[in-house]
C-alpha atoms as a PDB file:
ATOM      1  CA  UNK A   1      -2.816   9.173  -3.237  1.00  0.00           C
ATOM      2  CA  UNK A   2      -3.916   5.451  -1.562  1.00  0.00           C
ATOM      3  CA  UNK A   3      -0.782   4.579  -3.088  1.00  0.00           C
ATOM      4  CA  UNK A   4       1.949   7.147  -1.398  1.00  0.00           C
ATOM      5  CA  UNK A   5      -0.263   6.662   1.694  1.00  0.00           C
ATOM      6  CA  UNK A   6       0.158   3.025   2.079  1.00  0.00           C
ATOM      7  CA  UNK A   7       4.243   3.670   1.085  1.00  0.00           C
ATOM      8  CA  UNK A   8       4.143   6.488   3.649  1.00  0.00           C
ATOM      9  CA  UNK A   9       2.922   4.319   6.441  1.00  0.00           C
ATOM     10  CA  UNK A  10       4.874   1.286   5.772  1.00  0.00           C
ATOM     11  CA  UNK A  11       7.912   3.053   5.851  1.00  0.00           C
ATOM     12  CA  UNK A  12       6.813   5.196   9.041  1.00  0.00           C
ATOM     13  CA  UNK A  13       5.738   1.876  10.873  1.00  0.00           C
ATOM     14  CA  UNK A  14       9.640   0.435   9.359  1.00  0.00           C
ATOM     15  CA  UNK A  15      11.601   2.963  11.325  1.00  0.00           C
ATOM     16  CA  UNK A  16       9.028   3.292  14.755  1.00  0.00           C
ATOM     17  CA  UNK A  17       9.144  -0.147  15.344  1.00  0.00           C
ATOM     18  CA  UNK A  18      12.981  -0.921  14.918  1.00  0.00           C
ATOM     19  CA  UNK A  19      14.564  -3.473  16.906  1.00  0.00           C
ATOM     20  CA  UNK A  20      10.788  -5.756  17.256  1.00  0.00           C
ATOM     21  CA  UNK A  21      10.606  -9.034  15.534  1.00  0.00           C
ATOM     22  CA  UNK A  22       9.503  -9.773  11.966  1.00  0.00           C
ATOM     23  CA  UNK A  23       9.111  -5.819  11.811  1.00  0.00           C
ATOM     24  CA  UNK A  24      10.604  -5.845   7.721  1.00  0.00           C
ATOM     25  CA  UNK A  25       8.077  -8.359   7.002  1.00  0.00           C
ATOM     26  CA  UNK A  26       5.502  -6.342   8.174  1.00  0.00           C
ATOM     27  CA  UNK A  27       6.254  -3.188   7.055  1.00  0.00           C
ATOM     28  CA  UNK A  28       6.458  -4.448   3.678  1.00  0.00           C
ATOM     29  CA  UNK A  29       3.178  -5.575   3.579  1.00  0.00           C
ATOM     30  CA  UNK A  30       2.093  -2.389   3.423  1.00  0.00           C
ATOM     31  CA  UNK A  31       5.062  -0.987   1.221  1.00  0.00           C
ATOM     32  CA  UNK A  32       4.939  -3.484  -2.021  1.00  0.00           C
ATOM     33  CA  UNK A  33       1.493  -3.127  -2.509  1.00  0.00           C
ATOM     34  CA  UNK A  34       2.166   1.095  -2.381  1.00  0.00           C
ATOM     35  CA  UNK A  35       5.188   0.548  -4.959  1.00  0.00           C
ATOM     36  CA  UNK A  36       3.151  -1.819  -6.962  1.00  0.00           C
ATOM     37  CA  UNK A  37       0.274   0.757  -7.554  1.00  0.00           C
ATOM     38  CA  UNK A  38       2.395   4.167  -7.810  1.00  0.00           C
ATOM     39  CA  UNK A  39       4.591   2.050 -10.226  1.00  0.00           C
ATOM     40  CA  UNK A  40       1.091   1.118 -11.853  1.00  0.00           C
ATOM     41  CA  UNK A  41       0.027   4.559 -12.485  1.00  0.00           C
ATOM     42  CA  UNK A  42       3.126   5.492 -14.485  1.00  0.00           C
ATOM     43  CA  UNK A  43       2.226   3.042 -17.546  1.00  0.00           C
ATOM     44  CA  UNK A  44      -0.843   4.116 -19.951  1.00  0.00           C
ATOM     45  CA  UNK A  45      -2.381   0.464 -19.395  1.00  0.00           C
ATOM     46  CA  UNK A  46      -2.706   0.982 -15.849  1.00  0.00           C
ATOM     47  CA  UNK A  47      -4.010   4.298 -16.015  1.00  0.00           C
ATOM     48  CA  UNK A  48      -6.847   2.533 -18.154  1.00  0.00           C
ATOM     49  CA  UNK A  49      -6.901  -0.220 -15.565  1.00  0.00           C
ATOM     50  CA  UNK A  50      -7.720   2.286 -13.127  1.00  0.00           C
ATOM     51  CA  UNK A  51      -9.991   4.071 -14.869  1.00  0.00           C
ATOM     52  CA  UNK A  52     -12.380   1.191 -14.350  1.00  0.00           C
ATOM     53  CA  UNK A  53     -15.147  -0.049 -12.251  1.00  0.00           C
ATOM     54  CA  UNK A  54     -13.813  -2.651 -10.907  1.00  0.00           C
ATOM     55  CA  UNK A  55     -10.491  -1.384 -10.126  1.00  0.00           C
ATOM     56  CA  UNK A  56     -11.659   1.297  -7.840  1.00  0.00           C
ATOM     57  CA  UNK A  57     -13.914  -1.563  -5.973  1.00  0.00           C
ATOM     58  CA  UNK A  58     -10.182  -3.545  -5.435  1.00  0.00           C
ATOM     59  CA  UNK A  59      -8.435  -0.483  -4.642  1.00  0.00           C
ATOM     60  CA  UNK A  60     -10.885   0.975  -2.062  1.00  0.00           C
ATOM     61  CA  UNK A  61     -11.073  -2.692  -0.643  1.00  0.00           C
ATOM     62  CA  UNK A  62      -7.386  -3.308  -0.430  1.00  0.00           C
ATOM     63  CA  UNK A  63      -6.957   0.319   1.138  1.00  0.00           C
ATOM     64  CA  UNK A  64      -9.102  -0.319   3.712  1.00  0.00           C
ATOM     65  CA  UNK A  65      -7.429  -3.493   4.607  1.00  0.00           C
ATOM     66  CA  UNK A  66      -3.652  -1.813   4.214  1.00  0.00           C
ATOM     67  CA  UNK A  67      -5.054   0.781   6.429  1.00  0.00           C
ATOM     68  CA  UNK A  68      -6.900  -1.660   9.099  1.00  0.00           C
ATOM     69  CA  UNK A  69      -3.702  -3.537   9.087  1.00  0.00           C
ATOM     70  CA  UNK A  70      -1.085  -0.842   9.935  1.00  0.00           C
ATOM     71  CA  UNK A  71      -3.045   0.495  13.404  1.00  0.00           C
ATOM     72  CA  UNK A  72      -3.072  -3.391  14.508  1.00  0.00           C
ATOM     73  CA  UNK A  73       0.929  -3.820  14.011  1.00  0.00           C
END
């Protein structure tokens, strides 16, 4: 769900903010890392991988930063 949420929101803040500078660049700071981790859940070693510790400790960081960023652009 982090995942479609952080694609969701980049692609939201891509078409609100059309016509400012630099605004691709920072949508898609908040789009690749949604691809990367939806794409991530469709192979059986990330599944595993996410299974894990560790991962949710990334994950739950990096969504709190992804979600942090997009209210200050």
């Amino acid at each position: 769900m982090g995942a479609y949420a952080a694609l969701a929101v980049g692609l939201i803040n891509l078409r609100y903010q059309t016509g400012s500078d630099s605004n691709l660049s920072k949508s898609l700071v908040l789009v690749i890392p949604g691809v990367l981790i939806l794409g991530l859940s469709f192979t059986s070693a990330g599944k595993n991988w996410m299974q894990s510790k560790n991962a949710a400790a990334i994950s739950l960081t990096c969504g709190a930063l992804l979600l942090a960023y997009s209210f200050f652009v």
